[in-house]
Protein backbone atom coordinates (compact mmCIF):
# COMPACT_ATOMS: atom_id res chain seq x y z
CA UNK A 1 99.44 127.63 113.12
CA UNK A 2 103.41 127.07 112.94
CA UNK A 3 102.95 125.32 116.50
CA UNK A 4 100.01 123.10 115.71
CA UNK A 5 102.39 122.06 112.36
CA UNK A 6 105.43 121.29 114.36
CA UNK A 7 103.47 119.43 116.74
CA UNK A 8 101.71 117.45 113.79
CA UNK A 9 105.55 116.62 112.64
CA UNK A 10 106.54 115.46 115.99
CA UNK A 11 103.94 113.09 116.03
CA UNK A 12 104.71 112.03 112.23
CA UNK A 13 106.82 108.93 113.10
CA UNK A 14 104.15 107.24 115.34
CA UNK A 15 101.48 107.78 113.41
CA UNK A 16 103.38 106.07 110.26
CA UNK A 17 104.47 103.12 112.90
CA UNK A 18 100.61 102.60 113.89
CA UNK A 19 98.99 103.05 110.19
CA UNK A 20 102.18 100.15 108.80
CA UNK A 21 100.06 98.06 111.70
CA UNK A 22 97.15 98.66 110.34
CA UNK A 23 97.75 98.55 106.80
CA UNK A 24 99.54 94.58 107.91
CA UNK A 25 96.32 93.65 109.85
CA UNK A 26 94.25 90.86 107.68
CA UNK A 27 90.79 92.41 108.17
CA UNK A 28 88.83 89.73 106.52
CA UNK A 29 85.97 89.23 104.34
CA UNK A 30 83.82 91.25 106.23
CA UNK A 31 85.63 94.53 106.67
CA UNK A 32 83.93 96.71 103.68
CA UNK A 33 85.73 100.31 105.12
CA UNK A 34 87.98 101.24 107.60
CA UNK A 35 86.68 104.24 109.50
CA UNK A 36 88.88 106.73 111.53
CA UNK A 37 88.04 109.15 113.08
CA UNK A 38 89.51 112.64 114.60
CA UNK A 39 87.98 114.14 117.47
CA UNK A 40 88.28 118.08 118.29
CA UNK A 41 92.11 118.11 119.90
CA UNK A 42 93.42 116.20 116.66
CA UNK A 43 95.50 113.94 118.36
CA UNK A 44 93.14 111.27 118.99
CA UNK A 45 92.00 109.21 116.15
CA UNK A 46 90.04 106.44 116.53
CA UNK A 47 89.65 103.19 113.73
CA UNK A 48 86.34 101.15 113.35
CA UNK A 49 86.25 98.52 111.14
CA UNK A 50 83.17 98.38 109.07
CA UNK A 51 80.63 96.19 107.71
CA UNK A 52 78.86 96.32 104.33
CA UNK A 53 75.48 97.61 106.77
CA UNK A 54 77.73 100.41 108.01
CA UNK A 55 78.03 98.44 111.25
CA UNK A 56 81.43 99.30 113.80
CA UNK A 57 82.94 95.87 113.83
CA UNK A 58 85.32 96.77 117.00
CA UNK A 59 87.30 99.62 117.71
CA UNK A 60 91.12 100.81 118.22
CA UNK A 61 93.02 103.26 119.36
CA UNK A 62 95.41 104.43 116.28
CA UNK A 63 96.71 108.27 118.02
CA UNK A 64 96.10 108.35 121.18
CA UNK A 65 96.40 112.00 123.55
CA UNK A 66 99.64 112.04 123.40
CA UNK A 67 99.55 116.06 123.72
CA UNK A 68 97.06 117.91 125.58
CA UNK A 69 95.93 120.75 123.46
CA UNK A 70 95.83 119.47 119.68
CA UNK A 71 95.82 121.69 116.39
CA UNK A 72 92.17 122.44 116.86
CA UNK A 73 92.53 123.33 120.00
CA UNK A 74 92.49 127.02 119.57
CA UNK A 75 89.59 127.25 116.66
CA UNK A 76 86.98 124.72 119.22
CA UNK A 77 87.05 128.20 121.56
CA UNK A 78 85.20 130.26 120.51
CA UNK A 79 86.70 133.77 122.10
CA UNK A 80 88.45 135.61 119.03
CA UNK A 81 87.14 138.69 118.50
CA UNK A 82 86.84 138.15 114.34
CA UNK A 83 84.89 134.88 113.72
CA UNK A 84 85.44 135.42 110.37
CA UNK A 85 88.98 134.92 111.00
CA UNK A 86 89.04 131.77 113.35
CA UNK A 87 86.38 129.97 111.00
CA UNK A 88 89.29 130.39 107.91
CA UNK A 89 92.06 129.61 110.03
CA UNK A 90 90.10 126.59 111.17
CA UNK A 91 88.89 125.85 107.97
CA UNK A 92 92.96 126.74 106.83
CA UNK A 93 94.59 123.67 109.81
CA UNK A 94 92.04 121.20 109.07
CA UNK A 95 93.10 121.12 105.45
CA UNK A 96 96.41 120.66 106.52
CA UNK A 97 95.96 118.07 109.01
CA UNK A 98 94.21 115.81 106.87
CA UNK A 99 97.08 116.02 104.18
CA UNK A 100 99.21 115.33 106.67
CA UNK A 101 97.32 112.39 108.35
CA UNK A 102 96.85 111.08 104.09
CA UNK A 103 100.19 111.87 103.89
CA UNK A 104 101.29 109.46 107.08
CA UNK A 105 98.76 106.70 105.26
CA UNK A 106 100.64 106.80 102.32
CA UNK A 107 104.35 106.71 103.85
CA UNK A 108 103.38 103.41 105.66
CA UNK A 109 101.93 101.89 102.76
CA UNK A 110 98.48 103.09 102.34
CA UNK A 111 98.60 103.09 98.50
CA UNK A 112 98.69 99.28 98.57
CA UNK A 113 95.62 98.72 100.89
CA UNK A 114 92.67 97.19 99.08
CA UNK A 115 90.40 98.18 101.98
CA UNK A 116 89.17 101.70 101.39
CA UNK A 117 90.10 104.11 104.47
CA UNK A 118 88.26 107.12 105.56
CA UNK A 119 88.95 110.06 107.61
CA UNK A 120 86.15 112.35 109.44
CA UNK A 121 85.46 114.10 112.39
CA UNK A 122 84.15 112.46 115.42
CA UNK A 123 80.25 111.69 114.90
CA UNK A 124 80.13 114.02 111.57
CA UNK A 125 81.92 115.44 109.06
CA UNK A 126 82.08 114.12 105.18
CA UNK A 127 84.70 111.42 104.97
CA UNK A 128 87.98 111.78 103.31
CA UNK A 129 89.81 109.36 101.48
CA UNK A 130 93.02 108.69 102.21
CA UNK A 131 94.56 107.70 99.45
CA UNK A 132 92.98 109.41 96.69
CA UNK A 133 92.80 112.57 99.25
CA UNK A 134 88.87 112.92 97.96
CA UNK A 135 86.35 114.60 100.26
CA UNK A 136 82.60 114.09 100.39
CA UNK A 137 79.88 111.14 100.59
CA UNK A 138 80.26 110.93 96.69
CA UNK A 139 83.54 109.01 97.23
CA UNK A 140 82.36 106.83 100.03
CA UNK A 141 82.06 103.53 98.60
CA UNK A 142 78.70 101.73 98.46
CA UNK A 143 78.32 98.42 98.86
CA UNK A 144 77.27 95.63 95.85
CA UNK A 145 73.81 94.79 95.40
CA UNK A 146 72.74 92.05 97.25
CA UNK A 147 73.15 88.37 95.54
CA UNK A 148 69.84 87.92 95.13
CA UNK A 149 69.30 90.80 92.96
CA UNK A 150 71.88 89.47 91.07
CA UNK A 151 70.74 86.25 90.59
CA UNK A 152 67.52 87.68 88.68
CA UNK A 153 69.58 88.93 86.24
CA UNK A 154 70.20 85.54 85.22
């Protein structure tokens, strides 16, 4: 894991330089969540702005491969003799790669961004927050009820 970890650190100064982007960007009325997401090398994580119906507003390119064999490199083949083993080791890096992508969030300003941020794996995964470093669909924010249902209230 020591290799995957230096590698990670390597990469720490660009991913600061492209999240302080990011974080500058006026995403508008309509962005509800900013979505990234990680796909099975690590280094590639991908942003999509999101609407209140959960809609990709666009996309963008925030780590691209700039390595070819990323931390999860090793745990996506499945040739270890002890599973048990390679699942906690897996289970072990990805813990530590999304500190340290939360951890690259909140050195370029993250804690200041009203939009809420989310972290998960490529097409899956349950979304972690970046700045309060929460895990699961209970911390995914929903949106308000519409205005109508508001209005009868009155």
């Amino acid at each position: 894991m020591e290799a995957q970890k230096a590698a990670m650190t390597a990469m720490t100064v660009v991913l600061v330089k492209r999240f302080k982007k990011m974080i500058a960007t006026d995403w508008g009325q309509d962005i509800f969540v900013l979505a990234l997401e990680y796909f099975v090398d690590g280094y590639r994580i991908m942003l999509y702005p999101m609407d209140k119906d959960e809609s990709q507003l666009g996309a963008e390119k925030i780590l691209a491969d700039i390595l070819t064999d990323g931390p999860f490199a090793d745990y996506a083949t499945d040739n270890a003799a002890d599973n048990a083993d390679i699942k906690e080791y897996g289970r072990e890096l990805l813990r530590y790669y999304m500190n340290w992508v939360s951890e690259c969030f909140l050195a370029a300003g993250g804690a200041d961004m009203k939009t809420p941020v989310f972290l998960s794996r490529h097409d899956g995964g349950a979304p972690y927050n970046l700045k309060t470093k929460e895990q699961g669909w209970e911390f995914y924010p929903k949106p308000d009820e519409d205005d109508e249902d508001e209005d009868d209230e009155d």
